[in-house]
C-alpha atoms as a PDB file:
ATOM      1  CA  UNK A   1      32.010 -10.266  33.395  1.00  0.00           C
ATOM      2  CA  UNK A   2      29.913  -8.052  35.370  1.00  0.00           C
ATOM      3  CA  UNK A   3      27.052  -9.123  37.832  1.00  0.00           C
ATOM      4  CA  UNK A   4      24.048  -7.299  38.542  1.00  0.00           C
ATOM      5  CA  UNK A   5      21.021  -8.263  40.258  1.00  0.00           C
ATOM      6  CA  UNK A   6      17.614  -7.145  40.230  1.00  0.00           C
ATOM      7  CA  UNK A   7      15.694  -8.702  43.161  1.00  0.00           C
ATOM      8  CA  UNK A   8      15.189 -12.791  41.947  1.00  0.00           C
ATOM      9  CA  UNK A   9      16.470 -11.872  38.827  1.00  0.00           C
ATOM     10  CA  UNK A  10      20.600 -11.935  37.993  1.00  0.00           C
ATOM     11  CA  UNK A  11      21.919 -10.399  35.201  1.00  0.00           C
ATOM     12  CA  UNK A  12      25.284 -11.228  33.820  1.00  0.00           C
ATOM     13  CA  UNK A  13      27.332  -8.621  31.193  1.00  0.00           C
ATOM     14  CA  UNK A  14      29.774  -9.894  28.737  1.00  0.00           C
ATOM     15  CA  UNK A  15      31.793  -8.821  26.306  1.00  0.00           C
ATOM     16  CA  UNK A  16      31.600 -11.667  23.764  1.00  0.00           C
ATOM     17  CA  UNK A  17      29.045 -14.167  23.123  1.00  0.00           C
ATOM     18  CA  UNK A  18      31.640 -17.143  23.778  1.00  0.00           C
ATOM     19  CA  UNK A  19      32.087 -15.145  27.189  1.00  0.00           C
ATOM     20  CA  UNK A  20      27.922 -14.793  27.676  1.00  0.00           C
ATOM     21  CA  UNK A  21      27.874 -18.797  27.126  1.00  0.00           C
ATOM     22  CA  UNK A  22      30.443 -19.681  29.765  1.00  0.00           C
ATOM     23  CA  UNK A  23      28.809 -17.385  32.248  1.00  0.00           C
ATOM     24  CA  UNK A  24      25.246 -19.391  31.010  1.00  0.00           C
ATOM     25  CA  UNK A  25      26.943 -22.759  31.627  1.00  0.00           C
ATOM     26  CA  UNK A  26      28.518 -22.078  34.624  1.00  0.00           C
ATOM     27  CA  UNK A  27      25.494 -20.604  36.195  1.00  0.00           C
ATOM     28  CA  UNK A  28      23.481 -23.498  35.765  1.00  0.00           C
ATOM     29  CA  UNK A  29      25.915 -25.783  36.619  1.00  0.00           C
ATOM     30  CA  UNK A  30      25.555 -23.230  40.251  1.00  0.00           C
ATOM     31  CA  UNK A  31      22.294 -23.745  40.253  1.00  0.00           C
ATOM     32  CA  UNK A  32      21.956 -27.323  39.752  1.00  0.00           C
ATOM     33  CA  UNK A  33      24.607 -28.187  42.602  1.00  0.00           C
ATOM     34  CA  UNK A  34      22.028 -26.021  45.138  1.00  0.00           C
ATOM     35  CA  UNK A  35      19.399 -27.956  43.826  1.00  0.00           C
ATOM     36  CA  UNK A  36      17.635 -24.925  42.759  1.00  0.00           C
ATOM     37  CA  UNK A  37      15.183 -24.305  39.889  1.00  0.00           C
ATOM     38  CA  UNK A  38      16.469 -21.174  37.279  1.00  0.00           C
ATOM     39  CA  UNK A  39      15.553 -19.781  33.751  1.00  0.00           C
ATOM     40  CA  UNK A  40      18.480 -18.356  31.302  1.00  0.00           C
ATOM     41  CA  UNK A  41      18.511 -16.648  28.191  1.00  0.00           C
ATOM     42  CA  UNK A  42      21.457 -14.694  26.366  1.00  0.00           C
ATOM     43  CA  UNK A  43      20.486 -11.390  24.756  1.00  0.00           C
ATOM     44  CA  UNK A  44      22.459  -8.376  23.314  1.00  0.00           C
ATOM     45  CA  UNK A  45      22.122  -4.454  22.676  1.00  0.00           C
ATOM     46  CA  UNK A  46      20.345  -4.054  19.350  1.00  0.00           C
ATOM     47  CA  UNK A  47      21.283  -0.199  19.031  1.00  0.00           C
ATOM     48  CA  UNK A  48      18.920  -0.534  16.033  1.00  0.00           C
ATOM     49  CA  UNK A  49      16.129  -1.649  17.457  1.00  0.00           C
ATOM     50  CA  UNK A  50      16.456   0.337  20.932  1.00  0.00           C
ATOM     51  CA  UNK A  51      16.044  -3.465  22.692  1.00  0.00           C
ATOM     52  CA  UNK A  52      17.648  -6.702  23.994  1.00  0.00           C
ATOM     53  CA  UNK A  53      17.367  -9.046  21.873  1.00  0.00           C
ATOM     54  CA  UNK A  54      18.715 -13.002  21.028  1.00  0.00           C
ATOM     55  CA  UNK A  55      22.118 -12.617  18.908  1.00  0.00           C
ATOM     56  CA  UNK A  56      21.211 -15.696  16.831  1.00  0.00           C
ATOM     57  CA  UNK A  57      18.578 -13.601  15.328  1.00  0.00           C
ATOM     58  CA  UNK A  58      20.152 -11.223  12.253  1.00  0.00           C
ATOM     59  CA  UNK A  59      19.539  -7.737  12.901  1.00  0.00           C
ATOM     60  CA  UNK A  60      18.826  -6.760   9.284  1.00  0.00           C
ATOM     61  CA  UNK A  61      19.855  -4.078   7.070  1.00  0.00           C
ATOM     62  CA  UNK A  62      20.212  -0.555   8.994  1.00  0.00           C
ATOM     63  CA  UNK A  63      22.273   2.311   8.844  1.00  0.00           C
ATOM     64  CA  UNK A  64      22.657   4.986  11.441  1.00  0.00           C
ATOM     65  CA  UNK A  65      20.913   7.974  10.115  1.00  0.00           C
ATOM     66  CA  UNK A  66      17.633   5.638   9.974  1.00  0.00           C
ATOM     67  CA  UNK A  67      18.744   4.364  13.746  1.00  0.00           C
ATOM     68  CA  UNK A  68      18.326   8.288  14.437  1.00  0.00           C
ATOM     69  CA  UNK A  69      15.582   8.597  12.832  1.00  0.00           C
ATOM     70  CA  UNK A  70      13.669   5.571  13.752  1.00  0.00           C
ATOM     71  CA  UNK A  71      14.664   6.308  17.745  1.00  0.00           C
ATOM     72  CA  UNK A  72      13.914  10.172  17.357  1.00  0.00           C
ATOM     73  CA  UNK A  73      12.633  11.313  20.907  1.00  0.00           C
ATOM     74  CA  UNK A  74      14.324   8.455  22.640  1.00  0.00           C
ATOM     75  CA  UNK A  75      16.293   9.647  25.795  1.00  0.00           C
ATOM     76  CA  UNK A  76      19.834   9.038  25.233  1.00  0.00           C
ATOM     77  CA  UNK A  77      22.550   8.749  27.893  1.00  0.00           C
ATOM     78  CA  UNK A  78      24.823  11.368  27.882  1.00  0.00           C
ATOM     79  CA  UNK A  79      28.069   9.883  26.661  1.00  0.00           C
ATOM     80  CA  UNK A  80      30.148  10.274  29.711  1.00  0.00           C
ATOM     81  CA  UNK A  81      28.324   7.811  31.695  1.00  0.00           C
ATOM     82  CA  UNK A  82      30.369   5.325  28.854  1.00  0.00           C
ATOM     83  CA  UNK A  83      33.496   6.975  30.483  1.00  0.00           C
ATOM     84  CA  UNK A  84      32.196   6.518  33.771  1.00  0.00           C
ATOM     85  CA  UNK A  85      30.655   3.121  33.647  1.00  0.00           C
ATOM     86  CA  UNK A  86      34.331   2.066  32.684  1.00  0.00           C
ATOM     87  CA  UNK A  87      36.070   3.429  35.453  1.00  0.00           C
ATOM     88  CA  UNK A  88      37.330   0.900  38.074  1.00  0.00           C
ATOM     89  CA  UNK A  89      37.979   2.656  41.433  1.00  0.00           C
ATOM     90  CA  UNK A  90      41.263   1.712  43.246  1.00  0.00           C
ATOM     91  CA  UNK A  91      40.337   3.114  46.558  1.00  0.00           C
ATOM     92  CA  UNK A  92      37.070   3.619  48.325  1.00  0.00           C
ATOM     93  CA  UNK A  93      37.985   6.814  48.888  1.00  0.00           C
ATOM     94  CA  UNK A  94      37.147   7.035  44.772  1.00  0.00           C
ATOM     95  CA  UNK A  95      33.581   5.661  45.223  1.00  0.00           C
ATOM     96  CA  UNK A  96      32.712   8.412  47.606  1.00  0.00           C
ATOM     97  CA  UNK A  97      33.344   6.321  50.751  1.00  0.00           C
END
């Protein structure tokens, strides 16, 4: 799992839904020990839809020319920031510090 946060808000990335539901649980178990108030909901990448959306929901029929079609003019990472998004640095000299 990786942990993001985005001032009050924390995001959690998984990669399974089993995985995004023990991350849910855990986190409010977290949040209920600190006596603290929190809001969760589990979304995923709909690639077809361009958004995050709840998995429970079926996507619907799609195929990927009418994905390119439909998200024509959308800016699309450049696919080596998939390479370098998965790259774990061993030494801090590899992060540039």
């Amino acid at each position: 799992m990786t942990v993001t946060r985005d001032g009050d808000r924390m995001l959690m990335y998984t990669h399974s839904l089993e995985d995004a539901q023990e991350a849910e649980r855990t986190a409010q178990e977290l949040v209920a020990a600190e006596r603290l108030e929190a809001t969760s909901a589990i979304t995923h990448w709909n690639a077809a839809e361009q958004e995050w959306t709840d998995p429970s929901v079926p996507v619907g029929a799609h195929d990927a020319a009418g994905d390119a079609a439909k998200n024509a003019g959308m800016e699309v990472p450049d696919p080596r920031y998939v390479v370098l998004q998965a790259y774990k640095p061993e030494f801090l000299r590899d992060l540039g510090l």
